[in-house]
Protein backbone atom coordinates (compact mmCIF):
# COMPACT_ATOMS: atom_id res chain seq x y z
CA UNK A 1 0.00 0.00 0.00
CA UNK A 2 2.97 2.62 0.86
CA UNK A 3 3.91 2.34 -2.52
CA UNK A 4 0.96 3.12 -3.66
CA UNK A 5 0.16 6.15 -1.78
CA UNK A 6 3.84 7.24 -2.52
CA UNK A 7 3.00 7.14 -6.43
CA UNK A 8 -0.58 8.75 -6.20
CA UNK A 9 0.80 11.40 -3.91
CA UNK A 10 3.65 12.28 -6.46
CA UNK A 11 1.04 12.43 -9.15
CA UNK A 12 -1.15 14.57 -7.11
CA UNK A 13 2.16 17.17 -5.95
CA UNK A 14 2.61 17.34 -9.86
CA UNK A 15 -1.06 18.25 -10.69
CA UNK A 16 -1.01 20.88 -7.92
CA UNK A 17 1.87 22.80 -9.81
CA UNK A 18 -0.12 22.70 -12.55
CA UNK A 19 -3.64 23.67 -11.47
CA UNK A 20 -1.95 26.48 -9.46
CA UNK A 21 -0.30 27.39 -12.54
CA UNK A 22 -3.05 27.86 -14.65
CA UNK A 23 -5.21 29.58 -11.96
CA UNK A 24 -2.49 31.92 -11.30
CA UNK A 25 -2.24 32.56 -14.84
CA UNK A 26 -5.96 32.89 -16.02
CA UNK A 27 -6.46 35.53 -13.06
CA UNK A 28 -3.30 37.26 -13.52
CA UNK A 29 -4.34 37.25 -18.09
CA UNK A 30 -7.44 39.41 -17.23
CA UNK A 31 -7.30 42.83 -18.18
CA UNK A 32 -6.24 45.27 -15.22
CA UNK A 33 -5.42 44.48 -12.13
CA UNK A 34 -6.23 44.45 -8.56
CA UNK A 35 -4.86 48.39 -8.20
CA UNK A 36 -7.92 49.39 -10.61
CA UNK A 37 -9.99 48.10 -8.00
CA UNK A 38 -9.48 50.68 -5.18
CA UNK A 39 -7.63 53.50 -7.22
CA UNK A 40 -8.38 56.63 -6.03
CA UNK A 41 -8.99 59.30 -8.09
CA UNK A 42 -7.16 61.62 -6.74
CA UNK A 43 -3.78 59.59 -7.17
CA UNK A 44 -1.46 60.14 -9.24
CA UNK A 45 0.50 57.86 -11.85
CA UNK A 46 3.20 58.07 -9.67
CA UNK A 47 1.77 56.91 -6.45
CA UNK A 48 -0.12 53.94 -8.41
CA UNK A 49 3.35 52.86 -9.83
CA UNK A 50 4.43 52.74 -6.66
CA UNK A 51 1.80 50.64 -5.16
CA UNK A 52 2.08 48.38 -8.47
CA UNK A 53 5.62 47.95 -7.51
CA UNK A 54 5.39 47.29 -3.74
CA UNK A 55 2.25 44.45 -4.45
CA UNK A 56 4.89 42.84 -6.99
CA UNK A 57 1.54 43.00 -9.70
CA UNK A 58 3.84 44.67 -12.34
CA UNK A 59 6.33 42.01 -12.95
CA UNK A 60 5.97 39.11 -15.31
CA UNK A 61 3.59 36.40 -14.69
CA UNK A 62 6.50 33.32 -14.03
CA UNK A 63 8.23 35.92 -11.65
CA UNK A 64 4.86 36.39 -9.71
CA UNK A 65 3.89 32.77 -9.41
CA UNK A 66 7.56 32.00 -8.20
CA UNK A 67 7.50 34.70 -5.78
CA UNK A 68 3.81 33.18 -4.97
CA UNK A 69 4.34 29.32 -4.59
CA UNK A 70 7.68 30.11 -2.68
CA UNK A 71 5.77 31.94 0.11
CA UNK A 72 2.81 29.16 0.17
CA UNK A 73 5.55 26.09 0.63
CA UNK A 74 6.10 28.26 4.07
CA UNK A 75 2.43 28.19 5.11
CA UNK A 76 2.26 32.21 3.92
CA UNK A 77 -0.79 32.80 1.44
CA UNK A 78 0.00 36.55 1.69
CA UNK A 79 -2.23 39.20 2.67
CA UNK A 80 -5.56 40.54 0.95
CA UNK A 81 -5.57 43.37 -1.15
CA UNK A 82 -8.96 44.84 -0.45
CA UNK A 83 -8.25 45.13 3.54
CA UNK A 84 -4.55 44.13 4.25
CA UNK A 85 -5.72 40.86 6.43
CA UNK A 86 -3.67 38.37 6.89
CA UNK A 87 -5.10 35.49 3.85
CA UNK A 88 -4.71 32.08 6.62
CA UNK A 89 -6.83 34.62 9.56
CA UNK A 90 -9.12 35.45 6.92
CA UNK A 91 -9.89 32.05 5.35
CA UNK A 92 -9.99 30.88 9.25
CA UNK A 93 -12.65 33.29 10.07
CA UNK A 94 -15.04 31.60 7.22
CA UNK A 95 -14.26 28.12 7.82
CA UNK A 96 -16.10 27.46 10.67
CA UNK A 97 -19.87 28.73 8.89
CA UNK A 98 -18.73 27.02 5.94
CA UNK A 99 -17.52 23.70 7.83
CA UNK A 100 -21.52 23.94 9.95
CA UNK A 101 -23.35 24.25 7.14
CA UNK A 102 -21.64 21.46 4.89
CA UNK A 103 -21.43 18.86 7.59
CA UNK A 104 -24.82 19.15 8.63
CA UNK A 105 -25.67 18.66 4.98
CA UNK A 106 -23.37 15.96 4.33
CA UNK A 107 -25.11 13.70 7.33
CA UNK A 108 -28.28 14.83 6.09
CA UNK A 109 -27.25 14.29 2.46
CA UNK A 110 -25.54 10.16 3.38
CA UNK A 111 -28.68 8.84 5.89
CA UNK A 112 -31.26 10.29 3.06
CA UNK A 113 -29.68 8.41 0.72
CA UNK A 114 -28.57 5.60 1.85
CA UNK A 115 -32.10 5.03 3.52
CA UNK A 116 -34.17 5.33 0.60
CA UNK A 117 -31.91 4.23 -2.06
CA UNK A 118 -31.52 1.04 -0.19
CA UNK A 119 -35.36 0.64 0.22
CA UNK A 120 -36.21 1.52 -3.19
CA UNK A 121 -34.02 -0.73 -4.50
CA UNK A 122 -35.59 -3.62 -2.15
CA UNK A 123 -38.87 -2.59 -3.75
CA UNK A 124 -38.78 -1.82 -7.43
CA UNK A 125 -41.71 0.22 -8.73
CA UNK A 126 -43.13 0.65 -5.48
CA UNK A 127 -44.37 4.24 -4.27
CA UNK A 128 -41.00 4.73 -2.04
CA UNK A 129 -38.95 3.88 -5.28
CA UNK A 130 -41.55 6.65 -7.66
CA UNK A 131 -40.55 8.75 -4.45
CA UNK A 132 -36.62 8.73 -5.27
CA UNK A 133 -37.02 8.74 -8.76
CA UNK A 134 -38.72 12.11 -8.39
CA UNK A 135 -36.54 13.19 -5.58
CA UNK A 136 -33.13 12.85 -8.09
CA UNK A 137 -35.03 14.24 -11.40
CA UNK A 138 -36.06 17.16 -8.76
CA UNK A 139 -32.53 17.82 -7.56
CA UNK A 140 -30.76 17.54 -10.40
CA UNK A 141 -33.11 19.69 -12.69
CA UNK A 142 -34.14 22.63 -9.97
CA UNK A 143 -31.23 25.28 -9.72
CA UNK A 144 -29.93 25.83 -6.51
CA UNK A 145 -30.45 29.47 -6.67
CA UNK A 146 -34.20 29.21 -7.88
CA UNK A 147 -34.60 26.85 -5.03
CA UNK A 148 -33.03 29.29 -2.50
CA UNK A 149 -35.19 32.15 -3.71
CA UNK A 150 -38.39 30.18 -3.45
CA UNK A 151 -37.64 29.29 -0.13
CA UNK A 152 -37.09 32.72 0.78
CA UNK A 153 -40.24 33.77 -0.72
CA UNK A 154 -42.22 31.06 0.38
CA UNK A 155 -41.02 30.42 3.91
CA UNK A 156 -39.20 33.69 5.06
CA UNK A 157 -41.28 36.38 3.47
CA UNK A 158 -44.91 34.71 3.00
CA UNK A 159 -44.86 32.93 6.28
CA UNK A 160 -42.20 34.19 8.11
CA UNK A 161 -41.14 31.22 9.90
CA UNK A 162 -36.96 31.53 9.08
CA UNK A 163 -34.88 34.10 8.85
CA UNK A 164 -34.33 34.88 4.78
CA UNK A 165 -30.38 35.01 5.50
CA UNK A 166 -27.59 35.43 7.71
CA UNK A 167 -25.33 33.53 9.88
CA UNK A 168 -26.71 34.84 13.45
CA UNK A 169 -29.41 37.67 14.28
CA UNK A 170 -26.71 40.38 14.92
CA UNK A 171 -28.80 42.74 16.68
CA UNK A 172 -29.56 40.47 19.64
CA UNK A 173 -26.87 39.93 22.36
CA UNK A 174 -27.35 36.10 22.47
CA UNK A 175 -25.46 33.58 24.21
CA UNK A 176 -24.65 30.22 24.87
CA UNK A 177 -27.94 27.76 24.00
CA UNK A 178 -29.62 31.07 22.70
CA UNK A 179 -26.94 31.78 20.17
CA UNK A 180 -26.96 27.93 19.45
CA UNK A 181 -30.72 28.02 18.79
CA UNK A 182 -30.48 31.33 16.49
CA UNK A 183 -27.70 29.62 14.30
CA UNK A 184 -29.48 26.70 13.49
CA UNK A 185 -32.93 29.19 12.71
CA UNK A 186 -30.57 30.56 10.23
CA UNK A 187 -29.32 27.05 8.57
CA UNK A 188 -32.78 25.41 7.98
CA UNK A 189 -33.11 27.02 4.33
CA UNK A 190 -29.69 27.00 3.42
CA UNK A 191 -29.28 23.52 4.31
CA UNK A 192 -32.52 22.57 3.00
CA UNK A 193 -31.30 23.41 -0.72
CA UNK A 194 -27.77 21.96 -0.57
CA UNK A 195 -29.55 18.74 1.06
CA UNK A 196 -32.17 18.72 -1.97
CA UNK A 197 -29.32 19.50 -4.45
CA UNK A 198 -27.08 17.18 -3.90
CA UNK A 199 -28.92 13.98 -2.27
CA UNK A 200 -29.83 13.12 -6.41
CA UNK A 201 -26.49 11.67 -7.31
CA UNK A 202 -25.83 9.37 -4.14
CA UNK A 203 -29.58 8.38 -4.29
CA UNK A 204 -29.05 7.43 -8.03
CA UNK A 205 -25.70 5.69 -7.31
CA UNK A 206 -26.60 3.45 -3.79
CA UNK A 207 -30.30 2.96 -6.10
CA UNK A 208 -28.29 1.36 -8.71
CA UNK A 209 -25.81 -0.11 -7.10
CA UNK A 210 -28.03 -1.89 -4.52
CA UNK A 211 -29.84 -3.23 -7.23
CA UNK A 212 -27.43 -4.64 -9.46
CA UNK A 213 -26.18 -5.96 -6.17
CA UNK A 214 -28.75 -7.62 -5.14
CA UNK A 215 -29.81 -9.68 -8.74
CA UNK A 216 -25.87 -11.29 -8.17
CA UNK A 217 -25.53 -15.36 -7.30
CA UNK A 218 -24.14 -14.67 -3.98
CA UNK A 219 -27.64 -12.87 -2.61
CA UNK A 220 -29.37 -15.98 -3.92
CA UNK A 221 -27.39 -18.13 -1.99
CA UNK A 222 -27.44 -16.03 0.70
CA UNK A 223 -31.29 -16.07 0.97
CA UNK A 224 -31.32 -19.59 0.04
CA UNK A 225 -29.17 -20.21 3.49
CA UNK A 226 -32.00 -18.32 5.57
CA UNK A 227 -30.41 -14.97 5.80
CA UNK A 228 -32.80 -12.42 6.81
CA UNK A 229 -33.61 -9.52 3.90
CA UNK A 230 -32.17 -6.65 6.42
CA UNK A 231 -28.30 -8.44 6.56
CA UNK A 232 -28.63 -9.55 2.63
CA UNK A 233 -29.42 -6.04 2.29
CA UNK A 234 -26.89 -4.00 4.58
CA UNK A 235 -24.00 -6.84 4.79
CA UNK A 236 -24.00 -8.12 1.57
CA UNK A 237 -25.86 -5.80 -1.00
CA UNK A 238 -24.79 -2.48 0.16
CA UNK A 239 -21.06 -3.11 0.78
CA UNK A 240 -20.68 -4.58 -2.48
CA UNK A 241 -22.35 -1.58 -4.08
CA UNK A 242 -20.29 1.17 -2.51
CA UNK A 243 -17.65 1.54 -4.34
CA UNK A 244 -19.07 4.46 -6.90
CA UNK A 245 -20.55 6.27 -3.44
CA UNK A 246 -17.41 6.00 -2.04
CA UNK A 247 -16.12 7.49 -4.89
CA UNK A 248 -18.86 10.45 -5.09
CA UNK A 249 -18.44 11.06 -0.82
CA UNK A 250 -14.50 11.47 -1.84
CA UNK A 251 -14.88 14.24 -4.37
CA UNK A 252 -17.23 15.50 -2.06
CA UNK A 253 -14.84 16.28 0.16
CA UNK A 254 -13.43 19.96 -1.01
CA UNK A 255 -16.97 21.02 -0.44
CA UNK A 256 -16.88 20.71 3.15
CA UNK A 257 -14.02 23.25 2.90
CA UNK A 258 -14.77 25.56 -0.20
CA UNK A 259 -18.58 25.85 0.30
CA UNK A 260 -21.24 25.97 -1.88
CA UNK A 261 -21.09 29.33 -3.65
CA UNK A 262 -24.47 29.68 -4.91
CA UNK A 263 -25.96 28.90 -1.69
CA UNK A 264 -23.81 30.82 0.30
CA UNK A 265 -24.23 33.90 -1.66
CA UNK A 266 -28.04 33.98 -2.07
CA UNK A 267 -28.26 33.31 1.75
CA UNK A 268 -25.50 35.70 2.64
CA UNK A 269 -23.83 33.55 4.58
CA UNK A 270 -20.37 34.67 5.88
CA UNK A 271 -18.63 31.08 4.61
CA UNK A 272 -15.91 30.43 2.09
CA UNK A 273 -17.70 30.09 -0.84
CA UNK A 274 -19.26 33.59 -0.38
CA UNK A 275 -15.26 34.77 0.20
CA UNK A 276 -14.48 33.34 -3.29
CA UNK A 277 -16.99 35.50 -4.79
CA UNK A 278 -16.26 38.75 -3.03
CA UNK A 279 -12.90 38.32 -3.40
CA UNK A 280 -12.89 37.13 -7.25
CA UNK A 281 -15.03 40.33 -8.15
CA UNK A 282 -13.08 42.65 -5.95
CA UNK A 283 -9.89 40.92 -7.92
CA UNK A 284 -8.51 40.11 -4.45
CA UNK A 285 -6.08 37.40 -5.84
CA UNK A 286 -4.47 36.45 -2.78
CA UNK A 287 -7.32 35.33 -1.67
CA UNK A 288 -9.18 33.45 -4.71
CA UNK A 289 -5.95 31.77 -4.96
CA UNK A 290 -5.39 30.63 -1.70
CA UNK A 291 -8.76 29.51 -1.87
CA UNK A 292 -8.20 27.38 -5.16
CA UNK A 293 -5.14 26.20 -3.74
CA UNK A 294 -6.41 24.54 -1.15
CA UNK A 295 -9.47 23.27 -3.24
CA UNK A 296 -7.26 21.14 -5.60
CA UNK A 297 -5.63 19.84 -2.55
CA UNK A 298 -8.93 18.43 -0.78
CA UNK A 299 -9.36 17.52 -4.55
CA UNK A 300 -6.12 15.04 -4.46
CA UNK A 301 -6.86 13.99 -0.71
CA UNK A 302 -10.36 13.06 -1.47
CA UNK A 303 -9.36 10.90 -4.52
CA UNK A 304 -6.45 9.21 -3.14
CA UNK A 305 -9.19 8.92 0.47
CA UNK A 306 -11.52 7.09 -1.58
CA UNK A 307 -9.25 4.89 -3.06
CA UNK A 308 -7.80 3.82 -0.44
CA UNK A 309 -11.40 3.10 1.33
CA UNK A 310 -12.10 0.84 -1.50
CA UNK A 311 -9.88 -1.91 -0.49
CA UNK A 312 -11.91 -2.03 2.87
CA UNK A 313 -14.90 -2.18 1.51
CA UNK A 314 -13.81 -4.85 -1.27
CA UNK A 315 -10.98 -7.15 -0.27
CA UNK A 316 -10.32 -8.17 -3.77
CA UNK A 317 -8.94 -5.10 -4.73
CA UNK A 318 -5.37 -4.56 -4.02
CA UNK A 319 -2.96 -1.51 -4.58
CA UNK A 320 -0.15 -3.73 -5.75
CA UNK A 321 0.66 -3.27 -9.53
């Protein structure tokens, strides 16, 4: 196995290099600059030079990305350009909302789908397996933000049950179980439509899986030895048809970190998907890049992750060549 992980982790430093590369590239390519941003007026060409010159945004692009990937092999992402922060306190101020909101919907998002996908495939054309058929055509054709908006409308403005966005209610000094109680007020709709969104490919894969699973010799003989339908479905069926959830929950995995922009944005919520944007139209590269950056990386972990789960869910497979 070491030399496994040795080879896929040297394949995964090398594709780093290059997605940084190309990131740093496409956002340094676009016309202007960061400067054109926040100029003030009343500066002259002189004093803009200058500031050109002291951000380092004026030199060639290999010279920059250098200067850049020398300074993030040291743990130093640099500091923003819209407000001077410090890029690691920054991205550590919007991990925690992000890391609450994606968690909650990636239990939500596994026990959904692993409960009905399993039970729909146990009972083909049956109402619960109409019900997940609808539920995946619904999540994958419904846009996230029309979703989030309708929500809004519907439950927020209409009936005014939830809050229509925010991380906390700001205005009120709460504490403790009262602050608890106020953040989850302000997750229900937010994690209601990245729970509806993204529940339709699991449920489609453990749905298909299960049930290609299940029409194999081995679950005949295992019924025909008196195995009850619950183990033949959770010991046998199910393990055997995890391997392309496995590989869906891996991928998964920079969410948890990079957030679901859409979601984050309609619902204002202070997380790091909502970062990306502000700082991608504010052309705060520092910060979109250190945010990329440590996207592909969860990218690479994730894969190599789920590759290395799926010799414990199927002993067959080895990692020897």
């Amino acid at each position: 196995m070491l030399p496994f992980i040795a080879r896929r982790s040297l394949q995964g430093f090398v594709l780093l290099i290059l997605v940084s590369f190309i990131s740093f590239a496409v956002m340094n390519l676009a016309p202007g600059n960061a400067m054109q941003t926040f100029i003030n007026p009343r500066m002259s060409p002189q004093e803009i030079t200058r500031a050109e010159n002291a951000l380092g945004i004026n030199k060639p692009i290999p010279v920059q990305y250098l200067s850049w990937i020398s300074n993030v092999a040291r743990g130093n992402f640099g500091y923003s350009i819209r407000n001077g922060q410090s890029v690691s306190a920054l991205l550590l101020q919007r991990a925690w909302p992000t890391l609450l909101l994606t968690l909650t919907s990636f239990v939500l998002i596994v026990a959904i789908a692993l409960w009905i996908g399993i039970a729909s495939a146990a009972r083909p054309y049956s109402w619960i397996d109409y019900f997940s058929t609808t539920l995946v055509f619904g999540g994958i054709s419904i846009p996230s933000f029309f979703l989030g908006l309708a929500l809004i409308y519907f439950f927020s403005v209409r009936l005014g049950w939830v809050p229509t966005s925010g991380y906390e209610n700001y205005s009120a000094d709460h504490q403790g179980w009262a602050l608890f109680v106020d953040r989850l007020w302000h997750m229900i709709l937010p994690v209601c439509v990245l729970t509806f969104t993204g529940i339709a490919g699991i449920l489609r894969h453990v749905r298909s899986s299960v049930s290609e699973a299940l029409r194999q010799d081995y679950i005949r003989t295992a019924r025909s030895k008196g195995v009850s339908e619950r183990n033949i479905l959770v010991k046998h069926a199910l393990r055997n048809g995890l391997i392309p959830v496995v590989t869906l929950l891996g991928l998964s995995l920079p969410a948890f970190f990079a957030g679901s922009v859409i979601t984050e944005t309609i619902f204002a919520w202070p997380g790091m998907g909502r970062l990306l944007v502000d700082s991608v139209f504010s052309r705060d590269y520092p910060v979109s890049m250190a945010i990329n950056t440590i996207t592909a990386v969860l990218v690479v972990l994730g894969s190599l992750l789920a590759d290395l789960l799926y010799g414990f869910i199927d002993p067959r497979i080895r990692f020897e060549s």
